[in-house]
N, C-alpha and C. Protein backbone atom coordinates (compact mmCIF):
# COMPACT_ATOMS: atom_id res chain seq x y z
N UNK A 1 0.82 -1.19 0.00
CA UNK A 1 0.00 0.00 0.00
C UNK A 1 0.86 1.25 0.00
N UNK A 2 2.37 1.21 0.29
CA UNK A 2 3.02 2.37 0.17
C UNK A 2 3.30 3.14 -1.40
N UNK A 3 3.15 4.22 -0.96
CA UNK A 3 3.00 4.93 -2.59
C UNK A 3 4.25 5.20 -2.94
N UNK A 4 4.42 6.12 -3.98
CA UNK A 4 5.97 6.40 -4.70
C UNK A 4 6.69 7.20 -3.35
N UNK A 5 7.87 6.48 -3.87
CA UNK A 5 9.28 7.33 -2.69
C UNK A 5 9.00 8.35 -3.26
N UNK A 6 9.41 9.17 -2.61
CA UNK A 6 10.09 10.70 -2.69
C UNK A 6 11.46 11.11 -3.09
N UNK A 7 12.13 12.11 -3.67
CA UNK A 7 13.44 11.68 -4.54
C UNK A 7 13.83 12.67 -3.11
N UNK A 8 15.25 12.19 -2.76
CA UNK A 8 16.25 13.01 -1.84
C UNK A 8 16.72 14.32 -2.86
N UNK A 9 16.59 14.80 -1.23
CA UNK A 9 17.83 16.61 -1.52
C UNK A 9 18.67 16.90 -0.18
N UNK A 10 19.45 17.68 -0.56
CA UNK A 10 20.19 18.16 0.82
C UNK A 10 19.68 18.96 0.94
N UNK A 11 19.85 18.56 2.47
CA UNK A 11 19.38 19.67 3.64
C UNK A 11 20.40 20.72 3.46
N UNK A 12 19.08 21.77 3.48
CA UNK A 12 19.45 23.62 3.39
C UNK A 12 20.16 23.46 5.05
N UNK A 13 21.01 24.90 5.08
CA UNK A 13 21.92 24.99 6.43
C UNK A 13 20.64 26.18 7.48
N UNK A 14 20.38 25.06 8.66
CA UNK A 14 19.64 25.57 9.20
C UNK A 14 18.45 25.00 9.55
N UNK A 15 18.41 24.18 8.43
CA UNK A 15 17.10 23.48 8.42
C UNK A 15 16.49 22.37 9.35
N UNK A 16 15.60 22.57 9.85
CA UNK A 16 15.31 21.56 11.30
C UNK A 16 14.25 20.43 11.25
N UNK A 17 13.41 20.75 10.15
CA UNK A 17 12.03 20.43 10.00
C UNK A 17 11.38 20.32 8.56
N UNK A 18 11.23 18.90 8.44
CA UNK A 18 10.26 19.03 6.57
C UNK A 18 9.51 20.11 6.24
N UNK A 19 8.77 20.75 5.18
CA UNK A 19 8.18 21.87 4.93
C UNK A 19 6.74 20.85 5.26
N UNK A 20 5.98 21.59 5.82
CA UNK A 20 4.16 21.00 5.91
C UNK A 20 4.16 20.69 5.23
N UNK A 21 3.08 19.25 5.19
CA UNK A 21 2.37 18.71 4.13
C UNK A 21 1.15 19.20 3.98
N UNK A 22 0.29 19.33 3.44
CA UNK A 22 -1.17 18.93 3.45
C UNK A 22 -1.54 17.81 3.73
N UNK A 23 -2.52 17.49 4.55
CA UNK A 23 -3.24 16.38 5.03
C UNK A 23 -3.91 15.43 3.91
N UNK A 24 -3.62 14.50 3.40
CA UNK A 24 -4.39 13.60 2.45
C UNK A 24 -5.89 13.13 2.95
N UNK A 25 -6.66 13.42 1.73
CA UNK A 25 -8.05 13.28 2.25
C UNK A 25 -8.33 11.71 2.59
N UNK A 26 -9.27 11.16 2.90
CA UNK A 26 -9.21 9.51 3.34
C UNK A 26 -9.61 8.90 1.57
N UNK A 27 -9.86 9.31 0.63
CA UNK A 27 -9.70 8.54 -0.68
C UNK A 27 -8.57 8.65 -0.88
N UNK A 28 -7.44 9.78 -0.90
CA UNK A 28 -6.32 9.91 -1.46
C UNK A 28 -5.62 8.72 -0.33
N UNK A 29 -5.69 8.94 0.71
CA UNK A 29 -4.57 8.27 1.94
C UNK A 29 -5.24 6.62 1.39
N UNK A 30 -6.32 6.41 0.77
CA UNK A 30 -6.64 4.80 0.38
C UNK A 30 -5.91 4.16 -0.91
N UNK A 31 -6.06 5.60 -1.86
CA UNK A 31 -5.69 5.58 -2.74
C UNK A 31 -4.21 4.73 -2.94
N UNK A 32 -3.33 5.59 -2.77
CA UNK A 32 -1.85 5.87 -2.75
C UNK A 32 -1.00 6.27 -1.21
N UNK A 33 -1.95 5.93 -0.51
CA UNK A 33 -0.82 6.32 1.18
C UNK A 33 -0.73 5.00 1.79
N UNK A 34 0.01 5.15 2.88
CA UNK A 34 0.46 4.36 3.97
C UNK A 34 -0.76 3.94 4.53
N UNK A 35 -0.76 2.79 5.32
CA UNK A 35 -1.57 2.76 6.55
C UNK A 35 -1.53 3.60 7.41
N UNK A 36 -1.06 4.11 7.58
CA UNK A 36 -1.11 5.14 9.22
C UNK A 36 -1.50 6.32 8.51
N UNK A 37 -0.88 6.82 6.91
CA UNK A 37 -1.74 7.88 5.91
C UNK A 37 -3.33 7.95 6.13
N UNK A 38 -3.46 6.73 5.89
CA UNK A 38 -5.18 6.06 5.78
C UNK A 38 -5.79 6.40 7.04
N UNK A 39 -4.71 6.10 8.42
CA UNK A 39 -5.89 6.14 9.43
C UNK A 39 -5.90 7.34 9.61
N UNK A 40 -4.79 8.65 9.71
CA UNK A 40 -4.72 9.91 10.17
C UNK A 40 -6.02 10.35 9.35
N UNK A 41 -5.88 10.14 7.91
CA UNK A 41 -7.29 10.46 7.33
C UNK A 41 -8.37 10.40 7.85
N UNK A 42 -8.97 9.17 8.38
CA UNK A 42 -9.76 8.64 8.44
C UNK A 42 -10.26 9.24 10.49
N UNK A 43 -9.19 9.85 11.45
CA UNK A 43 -9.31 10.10 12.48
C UNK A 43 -9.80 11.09 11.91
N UNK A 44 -9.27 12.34 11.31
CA UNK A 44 -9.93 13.51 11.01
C UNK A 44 -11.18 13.53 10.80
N UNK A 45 -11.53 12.30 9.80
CA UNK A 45 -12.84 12.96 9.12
C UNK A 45 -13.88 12.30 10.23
N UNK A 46 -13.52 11.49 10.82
CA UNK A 46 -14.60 11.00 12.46
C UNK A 46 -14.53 11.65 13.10
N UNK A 47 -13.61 12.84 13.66
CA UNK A 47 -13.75 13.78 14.50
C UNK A 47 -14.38 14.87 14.16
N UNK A 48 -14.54 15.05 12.53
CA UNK A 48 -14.99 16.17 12.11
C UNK A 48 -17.03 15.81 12.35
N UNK A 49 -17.10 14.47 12.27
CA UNK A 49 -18.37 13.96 12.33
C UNK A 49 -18.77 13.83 13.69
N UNK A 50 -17.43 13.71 14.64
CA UNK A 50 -18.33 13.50 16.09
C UNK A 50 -18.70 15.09 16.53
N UNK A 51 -18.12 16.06 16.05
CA UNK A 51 -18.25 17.69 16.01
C UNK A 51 -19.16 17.92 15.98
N UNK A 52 -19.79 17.77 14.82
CA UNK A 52 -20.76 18.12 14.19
C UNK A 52 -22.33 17.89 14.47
N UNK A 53 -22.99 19.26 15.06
CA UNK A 53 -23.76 19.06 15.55
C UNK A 53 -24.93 18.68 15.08
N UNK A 54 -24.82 18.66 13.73
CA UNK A 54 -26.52 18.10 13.11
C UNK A 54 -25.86 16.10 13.02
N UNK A 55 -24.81 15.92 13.31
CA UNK A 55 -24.40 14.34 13.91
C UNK A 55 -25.66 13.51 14.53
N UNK A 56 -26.22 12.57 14.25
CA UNK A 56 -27.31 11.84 15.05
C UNK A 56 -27.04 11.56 16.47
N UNK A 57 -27.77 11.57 17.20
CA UNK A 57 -27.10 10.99 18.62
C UNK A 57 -26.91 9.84 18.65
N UNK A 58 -28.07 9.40 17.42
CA UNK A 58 -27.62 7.69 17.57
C UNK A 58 -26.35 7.13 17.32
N UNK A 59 -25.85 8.36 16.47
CA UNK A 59 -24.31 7.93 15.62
C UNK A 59 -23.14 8.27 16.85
N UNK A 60 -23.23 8.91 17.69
CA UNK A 60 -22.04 9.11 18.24
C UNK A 60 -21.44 8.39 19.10
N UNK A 61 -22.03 7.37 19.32
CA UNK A 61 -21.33 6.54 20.50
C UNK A 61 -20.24 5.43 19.44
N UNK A 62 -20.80 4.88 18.55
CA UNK A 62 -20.25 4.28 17.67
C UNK A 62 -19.07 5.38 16.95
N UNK A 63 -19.28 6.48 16.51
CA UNK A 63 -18.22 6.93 16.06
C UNK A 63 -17.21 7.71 16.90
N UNK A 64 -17.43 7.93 18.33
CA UNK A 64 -16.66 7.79 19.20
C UNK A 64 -15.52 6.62 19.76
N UNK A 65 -16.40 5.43 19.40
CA UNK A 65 -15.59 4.41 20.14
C UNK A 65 -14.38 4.20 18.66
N UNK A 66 -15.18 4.24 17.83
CA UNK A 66 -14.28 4.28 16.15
C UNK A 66 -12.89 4.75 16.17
N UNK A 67 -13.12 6.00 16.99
CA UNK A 67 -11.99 7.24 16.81
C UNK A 67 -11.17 6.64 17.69
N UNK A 68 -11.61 6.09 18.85
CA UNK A 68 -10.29 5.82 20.09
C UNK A 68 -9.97 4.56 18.95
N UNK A 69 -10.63 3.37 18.33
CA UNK A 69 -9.96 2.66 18.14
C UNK A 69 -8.75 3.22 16.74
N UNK A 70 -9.21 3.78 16.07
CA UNK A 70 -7.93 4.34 15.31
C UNK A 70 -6.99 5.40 16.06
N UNK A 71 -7.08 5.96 17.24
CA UNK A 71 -5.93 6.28 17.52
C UNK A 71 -5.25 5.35 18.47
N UNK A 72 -5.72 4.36 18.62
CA UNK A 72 -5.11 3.58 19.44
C UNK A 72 -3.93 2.57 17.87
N UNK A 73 -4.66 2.49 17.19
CA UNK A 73 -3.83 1.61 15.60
C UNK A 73 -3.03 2.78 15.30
N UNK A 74 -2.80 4.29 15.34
CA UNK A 74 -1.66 4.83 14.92
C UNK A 74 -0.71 5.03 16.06
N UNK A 75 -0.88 5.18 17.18
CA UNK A 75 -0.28 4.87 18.36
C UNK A 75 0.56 3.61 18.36
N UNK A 76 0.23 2.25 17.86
CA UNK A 76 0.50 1.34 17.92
C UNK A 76 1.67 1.32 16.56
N UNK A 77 1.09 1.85 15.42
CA UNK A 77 2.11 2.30 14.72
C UNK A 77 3.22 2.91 15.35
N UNK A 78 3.35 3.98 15.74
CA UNK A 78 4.37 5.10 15.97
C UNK A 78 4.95 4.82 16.91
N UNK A 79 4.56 3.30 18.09
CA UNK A 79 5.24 2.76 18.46
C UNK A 79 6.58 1.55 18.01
N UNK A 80 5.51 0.92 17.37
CA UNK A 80 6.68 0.07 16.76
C UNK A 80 7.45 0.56 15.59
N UNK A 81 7.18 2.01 15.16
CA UNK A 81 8.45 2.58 14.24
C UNK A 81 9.33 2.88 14.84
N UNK A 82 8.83 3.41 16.61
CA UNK A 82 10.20 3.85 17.27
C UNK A 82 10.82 2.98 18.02
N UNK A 83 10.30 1.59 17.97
CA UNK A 83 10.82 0.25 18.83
C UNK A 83 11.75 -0.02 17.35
N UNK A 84 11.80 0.29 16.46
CA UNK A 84 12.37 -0.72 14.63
C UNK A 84 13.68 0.44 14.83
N UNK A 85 13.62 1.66 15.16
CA UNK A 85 14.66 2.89 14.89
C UNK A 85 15.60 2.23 15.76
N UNK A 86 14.71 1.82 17.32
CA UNK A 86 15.70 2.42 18.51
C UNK A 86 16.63 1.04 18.17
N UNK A 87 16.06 0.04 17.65
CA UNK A 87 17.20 -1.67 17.43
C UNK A 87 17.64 -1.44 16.45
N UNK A 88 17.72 -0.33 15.28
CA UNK A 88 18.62 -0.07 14.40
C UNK A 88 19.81 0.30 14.75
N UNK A 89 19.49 1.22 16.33
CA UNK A 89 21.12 1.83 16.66
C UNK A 89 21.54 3.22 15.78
N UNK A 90 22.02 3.72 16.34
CA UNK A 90 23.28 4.93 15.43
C UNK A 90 23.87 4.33 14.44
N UNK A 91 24.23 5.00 13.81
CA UNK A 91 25.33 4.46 12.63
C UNK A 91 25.96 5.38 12.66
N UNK A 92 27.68 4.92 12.43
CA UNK A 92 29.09 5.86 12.87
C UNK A 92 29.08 5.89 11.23
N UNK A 93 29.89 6.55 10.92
CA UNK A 93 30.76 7.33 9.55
C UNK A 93 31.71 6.17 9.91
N UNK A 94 32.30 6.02 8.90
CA UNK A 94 33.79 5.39 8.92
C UNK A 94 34.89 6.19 7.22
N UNK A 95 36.34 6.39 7.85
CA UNK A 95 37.30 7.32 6.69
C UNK A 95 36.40 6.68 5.84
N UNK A 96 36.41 7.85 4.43
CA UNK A 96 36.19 7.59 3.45
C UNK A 96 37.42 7.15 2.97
N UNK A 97 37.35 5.95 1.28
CA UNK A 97 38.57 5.10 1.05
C UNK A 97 38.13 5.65 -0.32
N UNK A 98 38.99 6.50 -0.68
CA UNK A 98 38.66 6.50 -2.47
C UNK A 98 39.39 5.26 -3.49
N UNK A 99 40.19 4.41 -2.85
CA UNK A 99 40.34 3.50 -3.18
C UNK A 99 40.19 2.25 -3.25
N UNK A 100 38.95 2.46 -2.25
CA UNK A 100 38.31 1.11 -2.73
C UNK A 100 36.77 1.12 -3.65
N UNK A 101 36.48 2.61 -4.58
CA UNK A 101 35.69 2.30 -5.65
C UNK A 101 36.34 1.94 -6.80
């Protein structure tokens, strides 16, 4: 489900932080995004519905419990990306060898 990479650039001097994205709507994040694309989508537009006051009352308990369960699945994401980083470790530089290309 992951969509096209993104091509690398160097980082400008100074620079701390990606430029904003825009938020992918929940067809686009189905379309062509990530899972966790899909659910951020998909939290928005349930929160925008539990908001919303012409919302049924009948509907809100169900789309309440909806919302905890997708932030509990990107939580669960953004955990185990930072459990996959932290067993990657640092990586050191080592001399560059122009003689061994």
């Amino acid at each position: 489900m992951a969509g096209p990479r993104k091509a690398l650039r160097v980082v400008a001097a100074g620079e701390t932080k990606p430029p904003p994205q825009k938020p992918k709507t929940v067809t686009e994040a189905a379309d062509m995004g990530t899972t966790r694309e899909l659910l951020v989508a998909m939290r928005s537009r349930i929160a925008k519905a539990v908001e919303d006051p012409n919302t049924p009352a009948r509907d809100l308990a169900a789309l309440t419990k909806r919302l905890t369960e997708v932030v509990r699945d990107i939580e669960a994401i953004d955990a185990r990306e930072g459990q996959e980083a932290e067993r990657a470790g640092p990586v050191s530089d080592e001399a560059f060898d122009a003689a061994a290309i």
